[in-house]
N, C-alpha and C. Protein backbone atom coordinates (compact mmCIF):
# COMPACT_ATOMS: atom_id res chain seq x y z
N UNK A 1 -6.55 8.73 15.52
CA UNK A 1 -5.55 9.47 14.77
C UNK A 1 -5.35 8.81 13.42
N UNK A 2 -5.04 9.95 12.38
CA UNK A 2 -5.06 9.08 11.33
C UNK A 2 -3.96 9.83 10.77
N UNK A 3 -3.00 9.35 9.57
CA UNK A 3 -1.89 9.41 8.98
C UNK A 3 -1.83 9.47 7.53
N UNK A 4 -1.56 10.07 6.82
CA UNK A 4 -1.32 9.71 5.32
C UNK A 4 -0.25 10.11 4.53
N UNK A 5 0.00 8.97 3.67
CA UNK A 5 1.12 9.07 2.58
C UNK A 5 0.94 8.67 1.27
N UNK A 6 1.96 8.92 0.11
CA UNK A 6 2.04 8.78 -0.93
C UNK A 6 2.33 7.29 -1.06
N UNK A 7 1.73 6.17 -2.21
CA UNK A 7 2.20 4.89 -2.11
C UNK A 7 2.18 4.65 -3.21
N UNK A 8 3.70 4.36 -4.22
CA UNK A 8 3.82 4.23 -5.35
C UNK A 8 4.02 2.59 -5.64
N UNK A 9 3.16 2.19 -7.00
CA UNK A 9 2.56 1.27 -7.33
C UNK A 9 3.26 0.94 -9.04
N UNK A 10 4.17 0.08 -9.19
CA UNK A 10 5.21 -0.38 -10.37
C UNK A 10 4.81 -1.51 -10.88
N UNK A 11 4.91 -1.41 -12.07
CA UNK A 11 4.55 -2.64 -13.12
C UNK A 11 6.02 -3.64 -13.16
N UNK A 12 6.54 -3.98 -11.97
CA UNK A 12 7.40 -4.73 -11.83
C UNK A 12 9.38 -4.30 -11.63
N UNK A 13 8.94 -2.99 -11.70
CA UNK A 13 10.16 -2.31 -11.67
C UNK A 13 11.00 -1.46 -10.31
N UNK A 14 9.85 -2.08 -9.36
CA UNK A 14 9.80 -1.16 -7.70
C UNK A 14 11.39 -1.25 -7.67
N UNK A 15 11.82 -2.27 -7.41
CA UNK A 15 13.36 -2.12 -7.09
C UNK A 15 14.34 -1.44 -7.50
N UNK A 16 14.40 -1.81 -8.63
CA UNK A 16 15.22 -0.34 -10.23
C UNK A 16 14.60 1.10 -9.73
N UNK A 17 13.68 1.32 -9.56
CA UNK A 17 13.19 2.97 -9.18
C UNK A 17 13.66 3.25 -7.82
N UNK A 18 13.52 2.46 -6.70
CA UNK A 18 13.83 2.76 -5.16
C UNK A 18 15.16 3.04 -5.10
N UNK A 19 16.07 1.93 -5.58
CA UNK A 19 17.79 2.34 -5.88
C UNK A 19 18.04 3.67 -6.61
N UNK A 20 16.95 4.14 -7.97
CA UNK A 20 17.50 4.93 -8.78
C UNK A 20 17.15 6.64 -7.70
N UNK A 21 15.83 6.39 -7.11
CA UNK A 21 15.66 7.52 -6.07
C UNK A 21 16.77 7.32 -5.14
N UNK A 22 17.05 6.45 -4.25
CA UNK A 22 17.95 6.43 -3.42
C UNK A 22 19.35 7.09 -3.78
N UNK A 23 20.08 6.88 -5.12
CA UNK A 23 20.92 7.55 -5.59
C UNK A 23 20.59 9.23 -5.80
N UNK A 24 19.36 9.25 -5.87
CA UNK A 24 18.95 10.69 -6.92
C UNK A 24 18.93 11.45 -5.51
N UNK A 25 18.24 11.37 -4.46
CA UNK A 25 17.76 12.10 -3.34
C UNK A 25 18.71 11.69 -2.16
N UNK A 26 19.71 10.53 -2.54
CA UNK A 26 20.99 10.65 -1.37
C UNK A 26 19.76 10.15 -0.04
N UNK A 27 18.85 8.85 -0.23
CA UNK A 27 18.03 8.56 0.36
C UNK A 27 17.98 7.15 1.32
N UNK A 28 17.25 6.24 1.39
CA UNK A 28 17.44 4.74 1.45
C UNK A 28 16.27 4.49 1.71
N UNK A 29 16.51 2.84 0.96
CA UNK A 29 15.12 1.91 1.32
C UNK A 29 15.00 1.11 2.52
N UNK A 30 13.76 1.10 3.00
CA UNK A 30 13.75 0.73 4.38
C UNK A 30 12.66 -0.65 4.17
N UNK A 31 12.74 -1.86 5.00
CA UNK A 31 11.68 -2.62 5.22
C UNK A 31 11.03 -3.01 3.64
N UNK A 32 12.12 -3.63 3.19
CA UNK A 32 11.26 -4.31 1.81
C UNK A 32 11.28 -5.76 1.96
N UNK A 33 9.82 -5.93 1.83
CA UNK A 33 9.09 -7.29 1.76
C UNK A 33 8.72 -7.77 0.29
N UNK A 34 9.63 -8.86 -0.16
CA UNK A 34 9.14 -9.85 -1.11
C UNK A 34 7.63 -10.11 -1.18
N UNK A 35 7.03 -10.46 -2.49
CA UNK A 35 6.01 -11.13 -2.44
C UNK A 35 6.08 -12.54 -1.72
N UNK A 36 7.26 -13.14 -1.91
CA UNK A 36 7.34 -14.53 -1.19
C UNK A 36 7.36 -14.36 0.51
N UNK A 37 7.08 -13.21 0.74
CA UNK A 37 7.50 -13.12 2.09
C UNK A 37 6.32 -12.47 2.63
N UNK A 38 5.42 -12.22 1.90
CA UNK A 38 4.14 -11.87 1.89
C UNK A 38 2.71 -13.02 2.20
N UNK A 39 1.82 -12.40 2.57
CA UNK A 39 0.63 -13.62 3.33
C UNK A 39 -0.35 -13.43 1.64
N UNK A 40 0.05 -13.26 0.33
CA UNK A 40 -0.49 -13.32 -0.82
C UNK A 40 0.29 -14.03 -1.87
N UNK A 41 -0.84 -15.42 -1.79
CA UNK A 41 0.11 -16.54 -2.72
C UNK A 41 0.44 -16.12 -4.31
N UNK A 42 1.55 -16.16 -5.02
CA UNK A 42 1.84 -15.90 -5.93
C UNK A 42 2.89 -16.90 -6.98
N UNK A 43 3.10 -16.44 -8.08
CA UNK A 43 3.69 -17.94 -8.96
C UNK A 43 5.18 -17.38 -8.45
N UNK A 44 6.00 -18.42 -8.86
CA UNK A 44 7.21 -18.93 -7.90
C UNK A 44 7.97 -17.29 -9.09
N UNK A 45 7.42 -16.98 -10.57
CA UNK A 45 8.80 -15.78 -10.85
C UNK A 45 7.93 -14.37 -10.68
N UNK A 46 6.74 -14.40 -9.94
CA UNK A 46 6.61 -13.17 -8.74
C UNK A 46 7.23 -13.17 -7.85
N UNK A 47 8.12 -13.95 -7.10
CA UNK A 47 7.98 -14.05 -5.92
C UNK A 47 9.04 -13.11 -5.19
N UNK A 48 9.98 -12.66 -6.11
CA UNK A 48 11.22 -11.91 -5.79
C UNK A 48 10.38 -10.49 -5.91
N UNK A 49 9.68 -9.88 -6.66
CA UNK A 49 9.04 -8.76 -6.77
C UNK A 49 8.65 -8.32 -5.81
N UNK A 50 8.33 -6.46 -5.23
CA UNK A 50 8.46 -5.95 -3.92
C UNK A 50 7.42 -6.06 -3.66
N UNK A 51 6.50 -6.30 -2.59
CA UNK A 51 5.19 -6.61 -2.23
C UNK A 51 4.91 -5.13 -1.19
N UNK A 52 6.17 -4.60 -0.42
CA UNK A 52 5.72 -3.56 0.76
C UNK A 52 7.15 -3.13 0.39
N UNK A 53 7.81 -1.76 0.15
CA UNK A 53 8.85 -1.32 0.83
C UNK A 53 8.58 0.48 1.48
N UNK A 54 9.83 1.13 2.09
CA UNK A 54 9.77 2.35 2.13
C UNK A 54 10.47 2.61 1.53
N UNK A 55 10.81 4.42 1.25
CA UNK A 55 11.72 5.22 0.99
C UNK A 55 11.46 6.86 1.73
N UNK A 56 13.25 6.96 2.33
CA UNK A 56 13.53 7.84 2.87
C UNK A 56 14.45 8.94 2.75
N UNK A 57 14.14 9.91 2.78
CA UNK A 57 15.41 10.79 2.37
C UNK A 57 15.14 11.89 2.96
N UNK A 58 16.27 12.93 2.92
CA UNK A 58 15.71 14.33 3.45
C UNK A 58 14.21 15.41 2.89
N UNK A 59 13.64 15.46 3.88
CA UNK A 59 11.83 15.80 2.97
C UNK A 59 11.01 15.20 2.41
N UNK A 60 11.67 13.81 2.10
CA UNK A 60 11.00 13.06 0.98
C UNK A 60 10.91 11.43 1.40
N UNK A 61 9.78 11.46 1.44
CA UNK A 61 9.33 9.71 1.76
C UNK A 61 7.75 9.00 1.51
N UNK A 62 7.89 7.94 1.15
CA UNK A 62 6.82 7.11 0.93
C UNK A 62 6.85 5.73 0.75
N UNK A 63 5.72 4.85 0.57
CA UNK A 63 6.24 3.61 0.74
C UNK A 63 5.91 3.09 -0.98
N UNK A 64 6.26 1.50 -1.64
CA UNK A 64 6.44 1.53 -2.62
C UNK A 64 6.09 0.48 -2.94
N UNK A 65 5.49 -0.46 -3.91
CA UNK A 65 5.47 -1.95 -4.33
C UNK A 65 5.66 -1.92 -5.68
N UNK A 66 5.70 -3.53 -6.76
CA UNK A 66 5.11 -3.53 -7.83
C UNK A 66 3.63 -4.34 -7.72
N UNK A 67 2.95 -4.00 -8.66
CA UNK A 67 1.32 -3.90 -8.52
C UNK A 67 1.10 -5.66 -8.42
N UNK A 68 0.20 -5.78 -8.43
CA UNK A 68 -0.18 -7.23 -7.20
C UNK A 68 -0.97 -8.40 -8.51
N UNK A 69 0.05 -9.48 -8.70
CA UNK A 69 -0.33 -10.28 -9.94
C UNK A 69 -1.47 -10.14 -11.07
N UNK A 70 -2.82 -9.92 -10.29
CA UNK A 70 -4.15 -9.69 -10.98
C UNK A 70 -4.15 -8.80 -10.99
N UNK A 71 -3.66 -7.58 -11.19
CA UNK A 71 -3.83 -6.19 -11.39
C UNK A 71 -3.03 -5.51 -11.80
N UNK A 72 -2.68 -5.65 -13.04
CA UNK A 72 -1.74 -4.79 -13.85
C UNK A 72 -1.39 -2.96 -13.50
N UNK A 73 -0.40 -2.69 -13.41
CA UNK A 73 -0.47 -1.30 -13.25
C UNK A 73 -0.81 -0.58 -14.47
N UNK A 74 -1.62 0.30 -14.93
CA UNK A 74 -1.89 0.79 -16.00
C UNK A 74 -1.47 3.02 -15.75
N UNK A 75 -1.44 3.56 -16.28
CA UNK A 75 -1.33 4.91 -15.95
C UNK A 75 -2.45 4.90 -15.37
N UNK A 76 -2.04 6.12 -14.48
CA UNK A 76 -3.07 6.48 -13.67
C UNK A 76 -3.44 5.23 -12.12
N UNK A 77 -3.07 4.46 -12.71
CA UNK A 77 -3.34 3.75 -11.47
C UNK A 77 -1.79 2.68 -10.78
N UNK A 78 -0.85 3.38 -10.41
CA UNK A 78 0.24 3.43 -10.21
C UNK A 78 0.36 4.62 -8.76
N UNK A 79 -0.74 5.02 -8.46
CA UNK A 79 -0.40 5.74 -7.05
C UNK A 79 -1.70 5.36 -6.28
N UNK A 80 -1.27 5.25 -5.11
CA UNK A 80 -2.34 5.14 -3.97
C UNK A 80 -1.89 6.22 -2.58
N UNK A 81 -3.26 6.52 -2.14
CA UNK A 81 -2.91 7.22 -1.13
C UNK A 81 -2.81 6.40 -0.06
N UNK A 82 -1.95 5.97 0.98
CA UNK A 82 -1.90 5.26 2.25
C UNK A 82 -2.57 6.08 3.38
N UNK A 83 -3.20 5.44 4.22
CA UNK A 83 -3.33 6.04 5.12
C UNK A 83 -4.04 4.68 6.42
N UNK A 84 -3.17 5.23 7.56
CA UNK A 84 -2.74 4.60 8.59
C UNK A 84 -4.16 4.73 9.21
N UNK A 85 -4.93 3.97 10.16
CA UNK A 85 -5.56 4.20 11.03
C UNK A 85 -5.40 3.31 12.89
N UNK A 86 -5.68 4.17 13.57
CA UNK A 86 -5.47 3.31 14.94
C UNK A 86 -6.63 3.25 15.96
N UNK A 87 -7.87 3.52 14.78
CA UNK A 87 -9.36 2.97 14.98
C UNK A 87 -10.05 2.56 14.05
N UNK A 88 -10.30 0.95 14.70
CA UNK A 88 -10.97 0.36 13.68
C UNK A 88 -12.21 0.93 12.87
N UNK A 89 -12.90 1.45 13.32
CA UNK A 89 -14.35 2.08 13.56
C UNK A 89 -14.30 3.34 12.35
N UNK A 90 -13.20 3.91 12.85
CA UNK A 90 -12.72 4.62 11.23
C UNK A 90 -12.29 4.28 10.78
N UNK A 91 -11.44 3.40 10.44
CA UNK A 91 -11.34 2.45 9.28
C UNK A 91 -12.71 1.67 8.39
N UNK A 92 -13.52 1.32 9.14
CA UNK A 92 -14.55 0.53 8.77
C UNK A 92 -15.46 2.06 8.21
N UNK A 93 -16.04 3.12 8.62
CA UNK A 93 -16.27 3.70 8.42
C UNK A 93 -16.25 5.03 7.09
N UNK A 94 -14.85 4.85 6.72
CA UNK A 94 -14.18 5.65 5.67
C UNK A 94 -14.57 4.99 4.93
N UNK A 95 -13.96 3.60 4.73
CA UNK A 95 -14.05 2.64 3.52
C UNK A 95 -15.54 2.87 3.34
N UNK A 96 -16.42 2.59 4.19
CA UNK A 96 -18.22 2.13 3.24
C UNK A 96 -18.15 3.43 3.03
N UNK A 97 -17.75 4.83 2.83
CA UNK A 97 -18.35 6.19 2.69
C UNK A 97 -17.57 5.86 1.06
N UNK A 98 -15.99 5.26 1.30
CA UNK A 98 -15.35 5.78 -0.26
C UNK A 98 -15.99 4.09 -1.15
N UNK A 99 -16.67 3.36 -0.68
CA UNK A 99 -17.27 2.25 -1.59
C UNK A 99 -19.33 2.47 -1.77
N UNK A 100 -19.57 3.53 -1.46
CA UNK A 100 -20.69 3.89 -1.67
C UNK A 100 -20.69 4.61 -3.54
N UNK A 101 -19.88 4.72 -3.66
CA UNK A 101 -19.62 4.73 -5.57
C UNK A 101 -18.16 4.27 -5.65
N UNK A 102 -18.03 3.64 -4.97
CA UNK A 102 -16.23 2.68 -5.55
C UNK A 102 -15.98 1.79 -5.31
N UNK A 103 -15.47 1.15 -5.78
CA UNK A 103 -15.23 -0.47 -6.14
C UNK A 103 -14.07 -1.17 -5.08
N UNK A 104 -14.44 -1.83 -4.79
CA UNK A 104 -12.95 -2.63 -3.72
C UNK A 104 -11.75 -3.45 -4.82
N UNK A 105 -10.82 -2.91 -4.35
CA UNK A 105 -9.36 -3.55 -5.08
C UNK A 105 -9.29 -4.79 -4.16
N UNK A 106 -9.01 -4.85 -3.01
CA UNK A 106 -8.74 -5.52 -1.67
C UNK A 106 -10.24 -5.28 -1.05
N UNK A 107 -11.34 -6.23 -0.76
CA UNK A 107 -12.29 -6.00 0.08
C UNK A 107 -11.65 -5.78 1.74
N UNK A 108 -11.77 -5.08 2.68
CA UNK A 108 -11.53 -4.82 4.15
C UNK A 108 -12.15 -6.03 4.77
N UNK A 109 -11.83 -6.48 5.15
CA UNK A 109 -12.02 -7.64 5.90
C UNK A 109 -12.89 -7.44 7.20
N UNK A 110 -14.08 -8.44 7.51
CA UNK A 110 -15.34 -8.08 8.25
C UNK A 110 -14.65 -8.29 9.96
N UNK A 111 -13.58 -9.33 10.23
CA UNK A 111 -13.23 -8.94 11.40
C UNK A 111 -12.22 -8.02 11.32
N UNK A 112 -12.14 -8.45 13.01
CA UNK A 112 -10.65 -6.98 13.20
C UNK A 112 -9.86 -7.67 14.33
N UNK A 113 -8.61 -7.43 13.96
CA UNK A 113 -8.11 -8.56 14.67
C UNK A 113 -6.49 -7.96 15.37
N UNK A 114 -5.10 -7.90 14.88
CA UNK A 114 -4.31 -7.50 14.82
C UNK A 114 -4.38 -5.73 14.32
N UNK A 115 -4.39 -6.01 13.01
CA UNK A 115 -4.45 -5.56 12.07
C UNK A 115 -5.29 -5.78 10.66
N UNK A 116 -5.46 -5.40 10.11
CA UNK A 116 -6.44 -5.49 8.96
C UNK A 116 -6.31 -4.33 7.68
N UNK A 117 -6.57 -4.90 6.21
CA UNK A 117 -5.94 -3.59 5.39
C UNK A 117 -7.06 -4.03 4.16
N UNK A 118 -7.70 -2.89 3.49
CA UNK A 118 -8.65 -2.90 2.42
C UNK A 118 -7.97 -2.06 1.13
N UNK A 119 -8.46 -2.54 0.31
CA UNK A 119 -7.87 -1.09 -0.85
C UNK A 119 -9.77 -0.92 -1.58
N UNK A 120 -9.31 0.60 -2.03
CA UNK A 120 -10.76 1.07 -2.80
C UNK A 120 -10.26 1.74 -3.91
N UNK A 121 -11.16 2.41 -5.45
CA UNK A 121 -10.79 2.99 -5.95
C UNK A 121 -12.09 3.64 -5.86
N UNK A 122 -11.58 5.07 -5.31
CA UNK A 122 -13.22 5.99 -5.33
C UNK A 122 -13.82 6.34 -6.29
N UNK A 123 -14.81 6.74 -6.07
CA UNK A 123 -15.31 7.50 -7.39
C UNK A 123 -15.30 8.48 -8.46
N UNK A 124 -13.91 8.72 -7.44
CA UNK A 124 -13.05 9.90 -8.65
C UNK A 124 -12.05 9.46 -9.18
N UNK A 125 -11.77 7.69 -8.94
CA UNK A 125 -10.66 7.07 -9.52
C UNK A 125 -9.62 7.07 -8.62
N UNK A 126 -9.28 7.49 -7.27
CA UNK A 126 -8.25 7.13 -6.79
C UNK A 126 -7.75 6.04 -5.81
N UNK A 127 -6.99 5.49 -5.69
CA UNK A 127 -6.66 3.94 -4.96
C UNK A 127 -6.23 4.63 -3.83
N UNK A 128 -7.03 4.12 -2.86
CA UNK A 128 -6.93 4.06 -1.30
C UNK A 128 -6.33 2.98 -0.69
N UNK A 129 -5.47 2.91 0.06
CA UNK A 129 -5.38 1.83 1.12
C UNK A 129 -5.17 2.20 2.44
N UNK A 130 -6.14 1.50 2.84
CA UNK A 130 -6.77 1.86 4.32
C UNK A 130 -5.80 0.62 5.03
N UNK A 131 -4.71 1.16 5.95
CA UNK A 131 -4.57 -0.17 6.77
C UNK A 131 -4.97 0.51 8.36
N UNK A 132 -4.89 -0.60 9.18
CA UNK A 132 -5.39 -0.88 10.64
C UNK A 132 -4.15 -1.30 11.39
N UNK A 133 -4.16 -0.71 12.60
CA UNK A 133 -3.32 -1.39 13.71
C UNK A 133 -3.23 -1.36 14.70
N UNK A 134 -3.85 -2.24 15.05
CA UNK A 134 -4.43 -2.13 16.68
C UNK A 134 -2.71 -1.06 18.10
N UNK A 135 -3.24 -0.23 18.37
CA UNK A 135 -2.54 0.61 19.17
C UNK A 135 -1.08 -0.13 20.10
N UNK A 136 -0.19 -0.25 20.50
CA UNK A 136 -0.32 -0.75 21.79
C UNK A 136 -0.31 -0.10 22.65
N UNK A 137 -0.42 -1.17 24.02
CA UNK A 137 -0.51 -0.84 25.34
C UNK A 137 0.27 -0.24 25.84
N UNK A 138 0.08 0.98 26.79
CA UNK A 138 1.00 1.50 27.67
C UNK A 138 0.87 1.20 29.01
């Protein structure tokens, strides 16, 4: 099964926009992770900057960061499509189809373990992030 969402990508301003939607759409932010709170080392005045959050509201949701030290947000590359997978096999699979003319942001990582997450920009220019998560048990 696979899942997808909108994933908006800020040149340092994620927080100021999530509050200013949250007011605008009568919404809330859910699950925001610091870069310091993140498994991606960064200089000590990144570290308050949003690394993962959501946003929720009636009809309207997606998840949100500001863009990731070495990679400036520039137009156009300020959105990614998310999308969830709960097989590895398609995960591994999608990615080499959208890196057969596109470049890895995040290379996908050769094991599989927990979880696991790649980013791509295809060949039509758009930022993918593929994450993984192993199912659980019933």
């Amino acid at each position: 099964m696979r899942q997808g969402s909108p994933y908006l990508i800020f040149p340092g301003t994620c927080r100021e926009a999530l509050e200013t939607y949250a007011i605008w759409f009568d919404g809330s932010v859910k699950n925001v992770q610091t870069f310091a709170q993140s498994p991606v080392p960064v200089a000590e005045e990144d570290s308050n900057r949003i690394f993962n959050s959501e946003f929720q509201a009636e009809g309207v949701s997606f998840m949100a960061s500001d863009d990731l030290p070495d990679y400036a947000t520039e137009q156009g590359s300020n959105f990614s499509f998310l999308v969830h997978f709960d097989d590895a096999a398609d995960q591994t699979r999608i990615y080499a189809k959208m890196m057969e003319a596109g470049t890895a942001i995040m290379p996908l990582p050769d094991d599989i373990v927990e979880s696991r997450f790649g980013m791509v920009r295809d060949r039509f220019g758009i930022q993918w992030m593929l994450s993984y998560q192993k199912p659980e048990q019933k």
